[in-house]
PDB file of N, CA and C in Angstrom:
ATOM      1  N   UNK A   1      89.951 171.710 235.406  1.00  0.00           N
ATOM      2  CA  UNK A   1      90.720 170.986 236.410  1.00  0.00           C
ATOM      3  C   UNK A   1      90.576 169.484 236.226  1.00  0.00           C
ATOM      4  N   UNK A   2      91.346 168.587 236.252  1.00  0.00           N
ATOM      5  CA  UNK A   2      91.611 167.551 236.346  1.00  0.00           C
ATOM      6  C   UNK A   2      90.671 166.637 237.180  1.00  0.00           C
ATOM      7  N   UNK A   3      89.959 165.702 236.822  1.00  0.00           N
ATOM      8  CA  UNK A   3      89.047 165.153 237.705  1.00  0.00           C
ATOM      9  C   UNK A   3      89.603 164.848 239.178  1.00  0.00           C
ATOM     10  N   UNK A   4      89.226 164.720 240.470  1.00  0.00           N
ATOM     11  CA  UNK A   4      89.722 164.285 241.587  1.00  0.00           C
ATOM     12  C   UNK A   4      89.770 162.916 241.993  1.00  0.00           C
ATOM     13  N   UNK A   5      89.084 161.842 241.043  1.00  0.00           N
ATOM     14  CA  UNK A   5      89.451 160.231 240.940  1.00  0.00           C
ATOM     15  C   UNK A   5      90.761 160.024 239.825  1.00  0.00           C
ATOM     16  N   UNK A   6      90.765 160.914 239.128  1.00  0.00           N
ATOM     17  CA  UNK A   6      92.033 160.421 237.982  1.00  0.00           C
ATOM     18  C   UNK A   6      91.648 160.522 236.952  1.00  0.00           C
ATOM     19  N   UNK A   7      92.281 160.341 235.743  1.00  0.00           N
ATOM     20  CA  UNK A   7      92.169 160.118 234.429  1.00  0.00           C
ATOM     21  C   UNK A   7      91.472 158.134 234.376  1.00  0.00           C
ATOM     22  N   UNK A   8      90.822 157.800 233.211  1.00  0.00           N
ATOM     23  CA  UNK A   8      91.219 156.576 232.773  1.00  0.00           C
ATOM     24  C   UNK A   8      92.031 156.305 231.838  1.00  0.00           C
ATOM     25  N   UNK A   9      92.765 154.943 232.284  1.00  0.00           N
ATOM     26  CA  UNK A   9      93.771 154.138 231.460  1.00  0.00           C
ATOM     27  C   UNK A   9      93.351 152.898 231.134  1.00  0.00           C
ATOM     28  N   UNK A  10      93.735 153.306 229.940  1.00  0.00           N
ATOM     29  CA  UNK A  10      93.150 151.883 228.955  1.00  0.00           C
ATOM     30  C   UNK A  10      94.285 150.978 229.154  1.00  0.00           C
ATOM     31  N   UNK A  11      94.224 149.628 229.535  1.00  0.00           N
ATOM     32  CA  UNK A  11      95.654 148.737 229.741  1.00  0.00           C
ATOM     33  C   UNK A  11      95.316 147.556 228.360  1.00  0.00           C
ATOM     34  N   UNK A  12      96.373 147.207 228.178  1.00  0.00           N
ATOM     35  CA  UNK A  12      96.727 146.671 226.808  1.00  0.00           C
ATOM     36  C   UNK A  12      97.841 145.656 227.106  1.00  0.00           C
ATOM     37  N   UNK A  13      97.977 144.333 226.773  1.00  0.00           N
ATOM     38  CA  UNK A  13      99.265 143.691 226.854  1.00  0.00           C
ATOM     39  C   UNK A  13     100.323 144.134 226.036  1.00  0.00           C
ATOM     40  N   UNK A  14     101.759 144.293 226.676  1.00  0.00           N
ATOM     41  CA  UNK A  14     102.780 144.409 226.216  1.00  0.00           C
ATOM     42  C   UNK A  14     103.508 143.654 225.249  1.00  0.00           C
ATOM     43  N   UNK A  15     102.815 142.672 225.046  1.00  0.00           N
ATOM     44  CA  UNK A  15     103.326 141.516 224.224  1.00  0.00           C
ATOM     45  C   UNK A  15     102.988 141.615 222.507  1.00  0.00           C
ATOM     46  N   UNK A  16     103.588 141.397 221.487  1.00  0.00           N
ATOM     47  CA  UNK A  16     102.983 141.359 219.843  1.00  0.00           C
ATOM     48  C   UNK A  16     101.705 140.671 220.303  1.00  0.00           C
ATOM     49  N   UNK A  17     100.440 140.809 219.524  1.00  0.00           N
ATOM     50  CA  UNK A  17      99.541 140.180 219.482  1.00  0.00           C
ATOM     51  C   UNK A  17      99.476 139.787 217.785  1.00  0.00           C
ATOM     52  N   UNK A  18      98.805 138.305 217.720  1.00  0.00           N
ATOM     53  CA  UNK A  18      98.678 137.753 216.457  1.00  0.00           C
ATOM     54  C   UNK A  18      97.459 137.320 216.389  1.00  0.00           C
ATOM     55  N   UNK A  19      96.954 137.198 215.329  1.00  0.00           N
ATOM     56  CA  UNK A  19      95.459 136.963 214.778  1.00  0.00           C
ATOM     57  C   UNK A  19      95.401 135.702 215.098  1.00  0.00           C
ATOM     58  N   UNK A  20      94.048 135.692 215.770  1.00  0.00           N
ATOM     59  CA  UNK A  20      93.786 134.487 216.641  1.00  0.00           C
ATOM     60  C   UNK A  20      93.510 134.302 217.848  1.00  0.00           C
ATOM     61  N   UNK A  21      94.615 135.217 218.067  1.00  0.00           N
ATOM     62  CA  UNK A  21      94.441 135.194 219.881  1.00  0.00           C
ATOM     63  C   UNK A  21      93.531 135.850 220.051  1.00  0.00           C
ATOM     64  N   UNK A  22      93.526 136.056 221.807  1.00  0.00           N
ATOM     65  CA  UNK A  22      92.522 136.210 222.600  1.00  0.00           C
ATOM     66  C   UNK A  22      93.121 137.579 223.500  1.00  0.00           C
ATOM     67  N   UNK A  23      92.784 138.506 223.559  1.00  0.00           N
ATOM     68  CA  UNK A  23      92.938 140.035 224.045  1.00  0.00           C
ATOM     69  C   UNK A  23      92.116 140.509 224.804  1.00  0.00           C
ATOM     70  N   UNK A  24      92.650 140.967 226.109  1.00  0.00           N
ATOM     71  CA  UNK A  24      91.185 142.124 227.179  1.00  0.00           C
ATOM     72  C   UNK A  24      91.795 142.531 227.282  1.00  0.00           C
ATOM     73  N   UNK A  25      90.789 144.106 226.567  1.00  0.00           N
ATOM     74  CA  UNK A  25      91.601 145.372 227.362  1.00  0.00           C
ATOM     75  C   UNK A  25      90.786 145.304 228.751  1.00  0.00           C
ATOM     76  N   UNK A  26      91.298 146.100 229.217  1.00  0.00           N
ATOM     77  CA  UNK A  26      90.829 146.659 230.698  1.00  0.00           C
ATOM     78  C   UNK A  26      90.876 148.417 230.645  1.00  0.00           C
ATOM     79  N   UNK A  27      89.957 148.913 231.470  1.00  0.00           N
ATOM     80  CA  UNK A  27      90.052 150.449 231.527  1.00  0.00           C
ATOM     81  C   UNK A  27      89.980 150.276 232.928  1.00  0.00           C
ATOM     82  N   UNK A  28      90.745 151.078 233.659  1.00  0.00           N
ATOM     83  CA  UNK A  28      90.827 151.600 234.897  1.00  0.00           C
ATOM     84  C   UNK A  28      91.223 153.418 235.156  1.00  0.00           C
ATOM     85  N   UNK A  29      90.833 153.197 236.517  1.00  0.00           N
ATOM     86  CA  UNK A  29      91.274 154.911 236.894  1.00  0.00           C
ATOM     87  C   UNK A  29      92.559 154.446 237.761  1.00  0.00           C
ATOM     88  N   UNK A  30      92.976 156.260 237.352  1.00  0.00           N
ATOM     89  CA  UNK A  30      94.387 156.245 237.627  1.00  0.00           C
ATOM     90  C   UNK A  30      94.771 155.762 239.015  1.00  0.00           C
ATOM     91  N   UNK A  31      95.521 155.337 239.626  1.00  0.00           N
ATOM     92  CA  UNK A  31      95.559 154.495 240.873  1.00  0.00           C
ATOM     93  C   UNK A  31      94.567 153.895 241.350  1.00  0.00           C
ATOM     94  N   UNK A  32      94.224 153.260 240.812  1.00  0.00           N
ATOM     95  CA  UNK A  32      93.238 152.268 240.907  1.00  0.00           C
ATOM     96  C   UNK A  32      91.974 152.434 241.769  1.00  0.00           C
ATOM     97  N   UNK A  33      91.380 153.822 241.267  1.00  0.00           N
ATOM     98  CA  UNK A  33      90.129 154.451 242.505  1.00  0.00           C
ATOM     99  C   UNK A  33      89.318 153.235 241.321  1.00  0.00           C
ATOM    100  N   UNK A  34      87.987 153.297 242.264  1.00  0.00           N
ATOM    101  CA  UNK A  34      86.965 152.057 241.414  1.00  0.00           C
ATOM    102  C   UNK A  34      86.294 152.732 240.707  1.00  0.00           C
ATOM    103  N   UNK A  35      85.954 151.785 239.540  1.00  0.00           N
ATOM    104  CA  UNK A  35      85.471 152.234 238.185  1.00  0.00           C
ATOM    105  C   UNK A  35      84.076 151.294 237.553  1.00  0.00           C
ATOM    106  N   UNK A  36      82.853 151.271 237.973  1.00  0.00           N
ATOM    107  CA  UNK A  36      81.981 150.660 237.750  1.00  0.00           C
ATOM    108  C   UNK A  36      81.341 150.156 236.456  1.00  0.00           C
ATOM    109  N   UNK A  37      81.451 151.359 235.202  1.00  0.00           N
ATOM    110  CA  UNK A  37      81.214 150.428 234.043  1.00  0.00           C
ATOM    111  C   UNK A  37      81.990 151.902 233.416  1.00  0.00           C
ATOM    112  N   UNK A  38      82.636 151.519 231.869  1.00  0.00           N
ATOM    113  CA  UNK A  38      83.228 152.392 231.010  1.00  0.00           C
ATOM    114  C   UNK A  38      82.481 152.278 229.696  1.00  0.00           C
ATOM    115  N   UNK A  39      82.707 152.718 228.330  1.00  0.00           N
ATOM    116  CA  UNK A  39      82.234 152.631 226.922  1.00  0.00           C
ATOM    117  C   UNK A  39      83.705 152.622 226.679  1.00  0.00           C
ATOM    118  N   UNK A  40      83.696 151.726 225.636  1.00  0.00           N
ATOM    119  CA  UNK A  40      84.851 151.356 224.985  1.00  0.00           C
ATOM    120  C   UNK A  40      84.804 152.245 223.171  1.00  0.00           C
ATOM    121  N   UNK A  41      85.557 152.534 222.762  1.00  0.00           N
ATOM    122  CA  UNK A  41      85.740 152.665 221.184  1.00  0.00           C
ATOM    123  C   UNK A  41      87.018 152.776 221.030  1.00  0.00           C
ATOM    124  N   UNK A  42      86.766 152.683 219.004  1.00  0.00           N
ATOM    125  CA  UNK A  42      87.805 152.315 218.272  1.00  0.00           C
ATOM    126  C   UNK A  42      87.948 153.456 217.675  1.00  0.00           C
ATOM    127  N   UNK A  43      88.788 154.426 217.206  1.00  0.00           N
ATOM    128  CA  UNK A  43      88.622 155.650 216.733  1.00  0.00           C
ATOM    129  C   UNK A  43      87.846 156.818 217.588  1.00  0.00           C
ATOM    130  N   UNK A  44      86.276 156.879 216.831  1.00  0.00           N
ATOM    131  CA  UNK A  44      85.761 157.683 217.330  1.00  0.00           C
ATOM    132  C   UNK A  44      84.094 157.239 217.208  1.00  0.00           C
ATOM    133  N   UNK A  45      84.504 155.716 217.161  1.00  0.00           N
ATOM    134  CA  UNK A  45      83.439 154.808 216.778  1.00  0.00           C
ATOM    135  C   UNK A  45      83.153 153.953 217.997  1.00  0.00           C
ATOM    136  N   UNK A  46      82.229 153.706 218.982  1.00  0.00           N
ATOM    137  CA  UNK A  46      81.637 152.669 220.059  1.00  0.00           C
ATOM    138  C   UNK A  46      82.028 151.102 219.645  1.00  0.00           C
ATOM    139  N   UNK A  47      82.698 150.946 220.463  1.00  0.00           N
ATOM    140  CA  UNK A  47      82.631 149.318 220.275  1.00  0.00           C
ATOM    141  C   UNK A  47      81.622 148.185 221.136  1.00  0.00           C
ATOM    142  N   UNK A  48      81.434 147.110 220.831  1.00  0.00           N
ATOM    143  CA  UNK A  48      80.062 146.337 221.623  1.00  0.00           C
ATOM    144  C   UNK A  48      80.440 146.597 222.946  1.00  0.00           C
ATOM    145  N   UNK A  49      79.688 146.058 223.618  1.00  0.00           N
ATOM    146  CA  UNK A  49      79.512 146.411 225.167  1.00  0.00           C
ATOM    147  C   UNK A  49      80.474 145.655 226.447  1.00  0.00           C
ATOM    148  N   UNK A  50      81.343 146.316 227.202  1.00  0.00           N
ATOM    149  CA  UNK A  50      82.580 145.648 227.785  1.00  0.00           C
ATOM    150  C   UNK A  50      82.144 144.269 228.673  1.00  0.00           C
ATOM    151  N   UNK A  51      82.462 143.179 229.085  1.00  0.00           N
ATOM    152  CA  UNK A  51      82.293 142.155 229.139  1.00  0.00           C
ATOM    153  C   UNK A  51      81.654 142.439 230.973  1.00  0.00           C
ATOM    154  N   UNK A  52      82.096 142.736 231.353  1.00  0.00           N
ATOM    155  CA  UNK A  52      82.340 143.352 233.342  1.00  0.00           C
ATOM    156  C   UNK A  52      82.174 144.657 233.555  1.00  0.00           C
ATOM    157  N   UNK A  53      82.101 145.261 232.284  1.00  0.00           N
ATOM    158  CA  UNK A  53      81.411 146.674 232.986  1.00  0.00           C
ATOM    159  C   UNK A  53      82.812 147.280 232.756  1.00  0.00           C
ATOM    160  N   UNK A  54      84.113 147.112 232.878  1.00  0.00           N
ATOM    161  CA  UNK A  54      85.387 148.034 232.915  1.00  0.00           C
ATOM    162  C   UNK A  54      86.586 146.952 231.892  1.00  0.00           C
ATOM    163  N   UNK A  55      85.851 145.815 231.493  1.00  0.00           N
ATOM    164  CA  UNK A  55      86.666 144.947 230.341  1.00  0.00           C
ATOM    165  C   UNK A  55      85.707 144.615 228.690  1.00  0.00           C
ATOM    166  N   UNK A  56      87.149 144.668 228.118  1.00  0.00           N
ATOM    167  CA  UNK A  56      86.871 143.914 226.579  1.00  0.00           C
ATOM    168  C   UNK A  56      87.409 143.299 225.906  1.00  0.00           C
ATOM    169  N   UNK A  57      86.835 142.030 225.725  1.00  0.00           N
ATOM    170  CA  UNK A  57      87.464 141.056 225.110  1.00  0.00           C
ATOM    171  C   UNK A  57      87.136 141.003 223.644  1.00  0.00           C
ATOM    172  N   UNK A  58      88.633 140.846 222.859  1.00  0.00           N
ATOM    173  CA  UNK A  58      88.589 140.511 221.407  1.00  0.00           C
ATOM    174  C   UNK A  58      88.842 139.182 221.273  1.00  0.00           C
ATOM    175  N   UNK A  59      88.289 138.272 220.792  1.00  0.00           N
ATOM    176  CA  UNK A  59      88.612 136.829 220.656  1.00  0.00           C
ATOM    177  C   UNK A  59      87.678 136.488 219.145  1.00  0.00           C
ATOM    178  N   UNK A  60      88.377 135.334 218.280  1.00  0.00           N
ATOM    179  CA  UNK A  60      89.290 135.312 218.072  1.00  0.00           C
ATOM    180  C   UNK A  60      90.067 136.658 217.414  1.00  0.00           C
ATOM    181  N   UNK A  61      90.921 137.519 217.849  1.00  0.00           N
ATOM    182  CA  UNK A  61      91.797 138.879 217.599  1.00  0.00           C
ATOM    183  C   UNK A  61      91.837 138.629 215.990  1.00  0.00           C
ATOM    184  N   UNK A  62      91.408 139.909 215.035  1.00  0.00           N
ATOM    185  CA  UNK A  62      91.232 139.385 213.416  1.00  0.00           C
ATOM    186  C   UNK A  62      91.895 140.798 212.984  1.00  0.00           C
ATOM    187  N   UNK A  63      92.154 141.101 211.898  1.00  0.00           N
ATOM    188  CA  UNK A  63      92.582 141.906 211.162  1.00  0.00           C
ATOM    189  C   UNK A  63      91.489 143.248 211.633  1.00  0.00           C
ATOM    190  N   UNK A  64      90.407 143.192 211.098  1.00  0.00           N
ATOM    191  CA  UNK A  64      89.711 144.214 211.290  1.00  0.00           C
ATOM    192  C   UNK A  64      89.308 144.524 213.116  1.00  0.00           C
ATOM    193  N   UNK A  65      90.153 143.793 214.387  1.00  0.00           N
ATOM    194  CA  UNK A  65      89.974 144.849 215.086  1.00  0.00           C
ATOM    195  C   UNK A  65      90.993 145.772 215.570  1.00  0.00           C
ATOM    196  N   UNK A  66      91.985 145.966 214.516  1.00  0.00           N
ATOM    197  CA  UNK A  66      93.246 146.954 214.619  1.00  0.00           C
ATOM    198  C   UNK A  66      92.404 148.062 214.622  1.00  0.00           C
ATOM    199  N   UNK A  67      93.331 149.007 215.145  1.00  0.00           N
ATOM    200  CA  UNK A  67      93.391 150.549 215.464  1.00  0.00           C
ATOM    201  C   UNK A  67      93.314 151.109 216.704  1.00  0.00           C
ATOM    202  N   UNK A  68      93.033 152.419 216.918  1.00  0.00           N
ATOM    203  CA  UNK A  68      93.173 152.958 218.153  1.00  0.00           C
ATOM    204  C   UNK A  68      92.400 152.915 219.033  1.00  0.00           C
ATOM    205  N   UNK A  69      92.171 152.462 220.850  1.00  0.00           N
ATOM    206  CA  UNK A  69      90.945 151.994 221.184  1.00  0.00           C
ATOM    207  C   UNK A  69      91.325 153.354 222.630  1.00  0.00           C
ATOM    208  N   UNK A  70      90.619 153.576 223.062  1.00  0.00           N
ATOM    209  CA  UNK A  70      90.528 154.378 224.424  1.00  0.00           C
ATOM    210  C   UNK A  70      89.056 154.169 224.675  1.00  0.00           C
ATOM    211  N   UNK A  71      88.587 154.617 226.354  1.00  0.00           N
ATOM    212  CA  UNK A  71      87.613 154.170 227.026  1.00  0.00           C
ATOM    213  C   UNK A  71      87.178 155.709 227.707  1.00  0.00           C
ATOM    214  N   UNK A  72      86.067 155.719 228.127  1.00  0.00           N
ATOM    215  CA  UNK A  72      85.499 157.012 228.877  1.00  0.00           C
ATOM    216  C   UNK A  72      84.374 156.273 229.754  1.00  0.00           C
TER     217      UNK A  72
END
């Protein structure tokens, strides 16, 4: 059964991003029940530790942090 707070959603800007910039994802639960700290990864690999407990910032955004990111 489906958890009773929601799924999490990983949010992402809608915009092209270009090397250089500056990127936070955010993970939240689904309608916005509160979400105290998440783990972030890239694949199926951990990424460093989210900035606030439910954010991650890529700065400066480089080639190698492409690919697929989701949160738990």
């Amino acid at each position: 059964p489906p958890c009773p707070t929601g799924p999490l959603v990983l949010q992402v800007p809608a915009w092209p991003l270009l090397e250089g910039d500056t990127v936070t994802l955010r993970c939240r639960r689904w309608k916005d029940s509160s979400v105290s700290s998440v783990q972030f990864y890239r694949g199926d690999e951990e990424v460093r530790k989210p900035l606030s407990g439910t954010e991650l910032s890529l700065s400066p955004l480089q080639l190698h942090h492409s690919g697929r990111y989701h949160c738990r």
